[in-house]
Protein backbone atom coordinates (compact mmCIF):
# COMPACT_ATOMS: atom_id res chain seq x y z
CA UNK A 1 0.00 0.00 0.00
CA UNK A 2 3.07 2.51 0.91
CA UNK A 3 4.43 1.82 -2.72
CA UNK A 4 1.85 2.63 -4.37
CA UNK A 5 0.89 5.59 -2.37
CA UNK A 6 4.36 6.77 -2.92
CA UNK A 7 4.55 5.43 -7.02
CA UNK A 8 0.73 7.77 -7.53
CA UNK A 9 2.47 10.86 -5.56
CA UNK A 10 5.72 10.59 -8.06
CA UNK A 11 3.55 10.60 -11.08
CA UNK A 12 1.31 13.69 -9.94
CA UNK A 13 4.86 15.52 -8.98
CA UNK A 14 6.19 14.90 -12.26
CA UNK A 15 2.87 15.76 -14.40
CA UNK A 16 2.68 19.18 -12.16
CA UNK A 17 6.67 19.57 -12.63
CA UNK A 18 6.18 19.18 -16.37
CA UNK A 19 3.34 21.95 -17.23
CA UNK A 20 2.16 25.10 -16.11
CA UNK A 21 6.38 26.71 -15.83
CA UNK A 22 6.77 30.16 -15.55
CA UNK A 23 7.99 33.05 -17.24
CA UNK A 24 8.92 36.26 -15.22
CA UNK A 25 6.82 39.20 -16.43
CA UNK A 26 9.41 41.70 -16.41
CA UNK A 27 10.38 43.71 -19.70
CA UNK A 28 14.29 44.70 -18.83
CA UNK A 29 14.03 46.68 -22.46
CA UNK A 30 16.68 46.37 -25.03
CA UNK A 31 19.71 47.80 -23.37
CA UNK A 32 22.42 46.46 -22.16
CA UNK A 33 22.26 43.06 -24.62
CA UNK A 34 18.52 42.23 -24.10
CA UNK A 35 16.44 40.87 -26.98
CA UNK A 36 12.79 42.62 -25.08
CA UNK A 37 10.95 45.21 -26.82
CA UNK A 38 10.18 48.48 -25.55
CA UNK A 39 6.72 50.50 -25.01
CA UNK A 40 6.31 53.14 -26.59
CA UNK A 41 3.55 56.22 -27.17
CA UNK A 42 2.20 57.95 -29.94
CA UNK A 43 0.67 60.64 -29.18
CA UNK A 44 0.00 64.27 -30.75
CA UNK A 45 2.45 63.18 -34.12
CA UNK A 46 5.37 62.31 -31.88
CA UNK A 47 6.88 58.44 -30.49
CA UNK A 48 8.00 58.55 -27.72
CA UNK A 49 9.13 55.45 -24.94
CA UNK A 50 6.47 55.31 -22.70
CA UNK A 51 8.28 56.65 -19.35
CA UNK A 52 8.02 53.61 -16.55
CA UNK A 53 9.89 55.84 -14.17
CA UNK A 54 6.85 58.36 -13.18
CA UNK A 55 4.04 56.73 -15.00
CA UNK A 56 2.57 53.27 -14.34
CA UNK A 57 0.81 50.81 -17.03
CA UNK A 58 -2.27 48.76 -16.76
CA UNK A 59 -1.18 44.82 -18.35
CA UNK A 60 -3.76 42.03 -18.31
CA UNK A 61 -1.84 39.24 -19.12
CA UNK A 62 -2.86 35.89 -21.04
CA UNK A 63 -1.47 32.82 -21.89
CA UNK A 64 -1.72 29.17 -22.85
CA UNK A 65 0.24 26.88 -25.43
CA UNK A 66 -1.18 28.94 -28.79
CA UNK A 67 -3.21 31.67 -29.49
CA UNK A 68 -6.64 29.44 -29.42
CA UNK A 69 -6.02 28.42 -25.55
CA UNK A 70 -4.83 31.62 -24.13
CA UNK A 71 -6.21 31.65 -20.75
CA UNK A 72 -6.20 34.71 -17.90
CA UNK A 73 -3.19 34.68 -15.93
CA UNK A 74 -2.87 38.11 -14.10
CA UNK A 75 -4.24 42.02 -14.22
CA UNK A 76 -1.68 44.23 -13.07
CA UNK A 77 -2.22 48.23 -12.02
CA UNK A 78 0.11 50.19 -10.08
CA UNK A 79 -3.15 49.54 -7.31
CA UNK A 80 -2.58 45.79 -7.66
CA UNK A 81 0.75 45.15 -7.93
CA UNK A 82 2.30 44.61 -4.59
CA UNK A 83 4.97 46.89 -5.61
CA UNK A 84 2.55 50.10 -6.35
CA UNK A 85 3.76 50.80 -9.47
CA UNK A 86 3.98 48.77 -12.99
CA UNK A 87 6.97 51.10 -14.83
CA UNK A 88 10.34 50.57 -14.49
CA UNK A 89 12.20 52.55 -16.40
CA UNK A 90 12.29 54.07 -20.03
CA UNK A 91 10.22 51.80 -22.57
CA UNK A 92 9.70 49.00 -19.40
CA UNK A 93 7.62 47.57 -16.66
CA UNK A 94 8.22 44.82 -14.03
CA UNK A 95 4.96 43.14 -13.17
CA UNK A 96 4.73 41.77 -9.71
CA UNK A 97 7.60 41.38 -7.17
CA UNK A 98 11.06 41.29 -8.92
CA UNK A 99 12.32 37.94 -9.88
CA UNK A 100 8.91 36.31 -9.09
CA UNK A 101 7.70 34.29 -11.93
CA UNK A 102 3.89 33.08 -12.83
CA UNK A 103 3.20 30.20 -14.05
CA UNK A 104 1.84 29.67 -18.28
CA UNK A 105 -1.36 27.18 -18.14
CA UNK A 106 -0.69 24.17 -20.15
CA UNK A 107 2.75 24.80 -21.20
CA UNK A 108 5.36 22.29 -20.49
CA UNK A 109 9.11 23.17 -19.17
CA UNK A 110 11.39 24.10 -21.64
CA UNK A 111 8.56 24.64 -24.09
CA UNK A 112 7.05 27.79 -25.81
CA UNK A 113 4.18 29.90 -24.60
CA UNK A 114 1.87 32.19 -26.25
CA UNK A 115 1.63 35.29 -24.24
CA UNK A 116 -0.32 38.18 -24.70
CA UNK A 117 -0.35 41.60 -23.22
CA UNK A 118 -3.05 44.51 -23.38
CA UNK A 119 -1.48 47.32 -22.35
CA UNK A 120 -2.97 50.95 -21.12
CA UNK A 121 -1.56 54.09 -19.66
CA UNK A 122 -2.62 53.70 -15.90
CA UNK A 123 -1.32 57.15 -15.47
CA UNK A 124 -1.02 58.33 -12.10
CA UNK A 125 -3.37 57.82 -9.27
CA UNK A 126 -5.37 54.88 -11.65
CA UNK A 127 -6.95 56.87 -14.27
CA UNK A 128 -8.55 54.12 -16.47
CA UNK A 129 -9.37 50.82 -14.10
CA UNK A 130 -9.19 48.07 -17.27
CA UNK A 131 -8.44 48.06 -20.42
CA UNK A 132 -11.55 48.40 -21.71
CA UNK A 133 -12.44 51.82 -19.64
CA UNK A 134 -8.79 53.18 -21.46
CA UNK A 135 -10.03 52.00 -24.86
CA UNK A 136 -13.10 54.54 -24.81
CA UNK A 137 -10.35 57.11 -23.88
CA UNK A 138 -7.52 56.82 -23.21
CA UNK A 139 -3.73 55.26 -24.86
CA UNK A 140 -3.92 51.64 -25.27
CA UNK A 141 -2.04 48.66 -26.98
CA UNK A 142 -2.09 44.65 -27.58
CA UNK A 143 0.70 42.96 -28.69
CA UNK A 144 0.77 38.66 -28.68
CA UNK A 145 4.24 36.80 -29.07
CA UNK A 146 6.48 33.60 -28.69
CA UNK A 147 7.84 33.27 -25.40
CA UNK A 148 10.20 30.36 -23.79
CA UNK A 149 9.35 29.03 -20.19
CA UNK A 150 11.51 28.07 -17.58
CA UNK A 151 12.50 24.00 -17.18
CA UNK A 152 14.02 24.69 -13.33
CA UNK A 153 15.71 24.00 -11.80
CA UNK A 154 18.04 23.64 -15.10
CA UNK A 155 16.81 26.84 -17.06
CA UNK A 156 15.03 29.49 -14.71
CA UNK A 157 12.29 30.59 -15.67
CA UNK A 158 13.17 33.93 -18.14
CA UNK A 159 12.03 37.66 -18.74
CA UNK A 160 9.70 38.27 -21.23
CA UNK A 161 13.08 38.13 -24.34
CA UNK A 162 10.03 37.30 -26.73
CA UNK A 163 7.89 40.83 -26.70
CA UNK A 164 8.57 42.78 -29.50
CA UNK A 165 7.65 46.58 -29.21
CA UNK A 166 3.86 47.54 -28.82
CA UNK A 167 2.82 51.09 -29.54
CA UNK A 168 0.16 52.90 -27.24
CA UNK A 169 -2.54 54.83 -29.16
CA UNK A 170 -5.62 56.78 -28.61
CA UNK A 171 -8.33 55.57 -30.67
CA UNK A 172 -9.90 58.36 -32.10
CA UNK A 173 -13.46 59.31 -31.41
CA UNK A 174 -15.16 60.10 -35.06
CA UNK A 175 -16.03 63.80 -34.81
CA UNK A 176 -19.85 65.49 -34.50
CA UNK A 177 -19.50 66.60 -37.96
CA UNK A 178 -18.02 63.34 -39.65
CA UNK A 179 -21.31 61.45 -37.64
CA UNK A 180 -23.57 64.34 -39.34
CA UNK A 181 -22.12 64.11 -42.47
CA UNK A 182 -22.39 60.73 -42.82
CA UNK A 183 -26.11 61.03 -41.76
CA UNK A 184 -26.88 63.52 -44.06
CA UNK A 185 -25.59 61.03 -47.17
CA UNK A 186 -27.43 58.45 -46.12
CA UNK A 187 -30.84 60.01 -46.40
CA UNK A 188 -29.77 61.50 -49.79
CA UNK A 189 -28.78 57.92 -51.02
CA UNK A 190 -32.03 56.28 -49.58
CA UNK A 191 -34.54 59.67 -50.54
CA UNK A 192 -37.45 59.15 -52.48
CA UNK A 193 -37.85 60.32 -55.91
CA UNK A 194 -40.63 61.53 -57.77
């Protein structure tokens, strides 16, 4: 009976060993011989890295073995994160307390995760709650991309070396005229003639 207690707790070890590794969500930019992309902000015709060191960013992370089983995995504010505050430094963000990894749903060690990120200007003091609330006004940006997990304790679980760069953008509102104008052909198209 001991064996095969013991033999049924090996193989749940090693099946909980062998999925779900972790990635560390930090973004340590492209300086200094790192492969991560930067954030950056378009705003008012200018591009501009997004500066981590007196703003914050809203990230919702997802992830899962492709892009068809992403699955939630954290939502991190400058209100949520234990650290109380998201940006780092020029162009980067550290999600979470540093070093601390998370772990990718259905992923196995050593293989490759699909992560995604939607990213908004928290600003300071929390001015858009979710992504959603910054889409309606506010700078926002998605980007999805390869990333290697961690097989400890052989290869530790890495930074995020697979984000490329994801632009923040306002989406623009259409105008009261453009709305009015585009009103106004529509009733000439569908008028009645005589």
């Amino acid at each position: 009976m001991k064996l095969k207690t013991l033999a049924v707790l090996m193989v749940a070890g090693i099946s909980a060993s062998a999925f779900g590794q972790g990635v560390i969500l930090q973004n340590v930019g492209t300086g200094a011989g790192g492969t991560n992309g930067a954030v950056w902000v378009v705003a008012n015709g200018a591009t501009n890295k997004f500066d981590g060191i007196q703003f914050n960013l809203g990230v919702v992370v997802s992830g899962g073995a492709d892009a068809s089983s992403l699955q939630p995995i954290g939502t991190f504010t400058a209100a949520t994160d234990p650290k109380g505050y998201t940006g780092s430094d020029s162009g980067t963000f550290q999600l979470g307390a540093a070093g601390t990894a998370v772990n990718v749903p259905n992923v196995a060690a050593g293989g490759v995760a699909t992560i995604k990120l939607d990213i908004w200007f928290d600003g300071v003091g929390g001015l858009f709650p979710s992504f959603a609330a910054a889409q309606v006004g506010g700078l926002t940006g998605s980007v999805t991309f390869l990333q290697n997990v961690g097989n400890p304790p052989l290869v530790p679980p890495p930074s995020l070396n697979g984000m490329p760069n994801v632009e923040l953008r306002a989406v623009p509102e259409p105008s009261t005229m453009v709305l009015a104008g585009l009103g106004l052909a529509s009733l000439l198209v569908f008028r009645r003639r005589n």
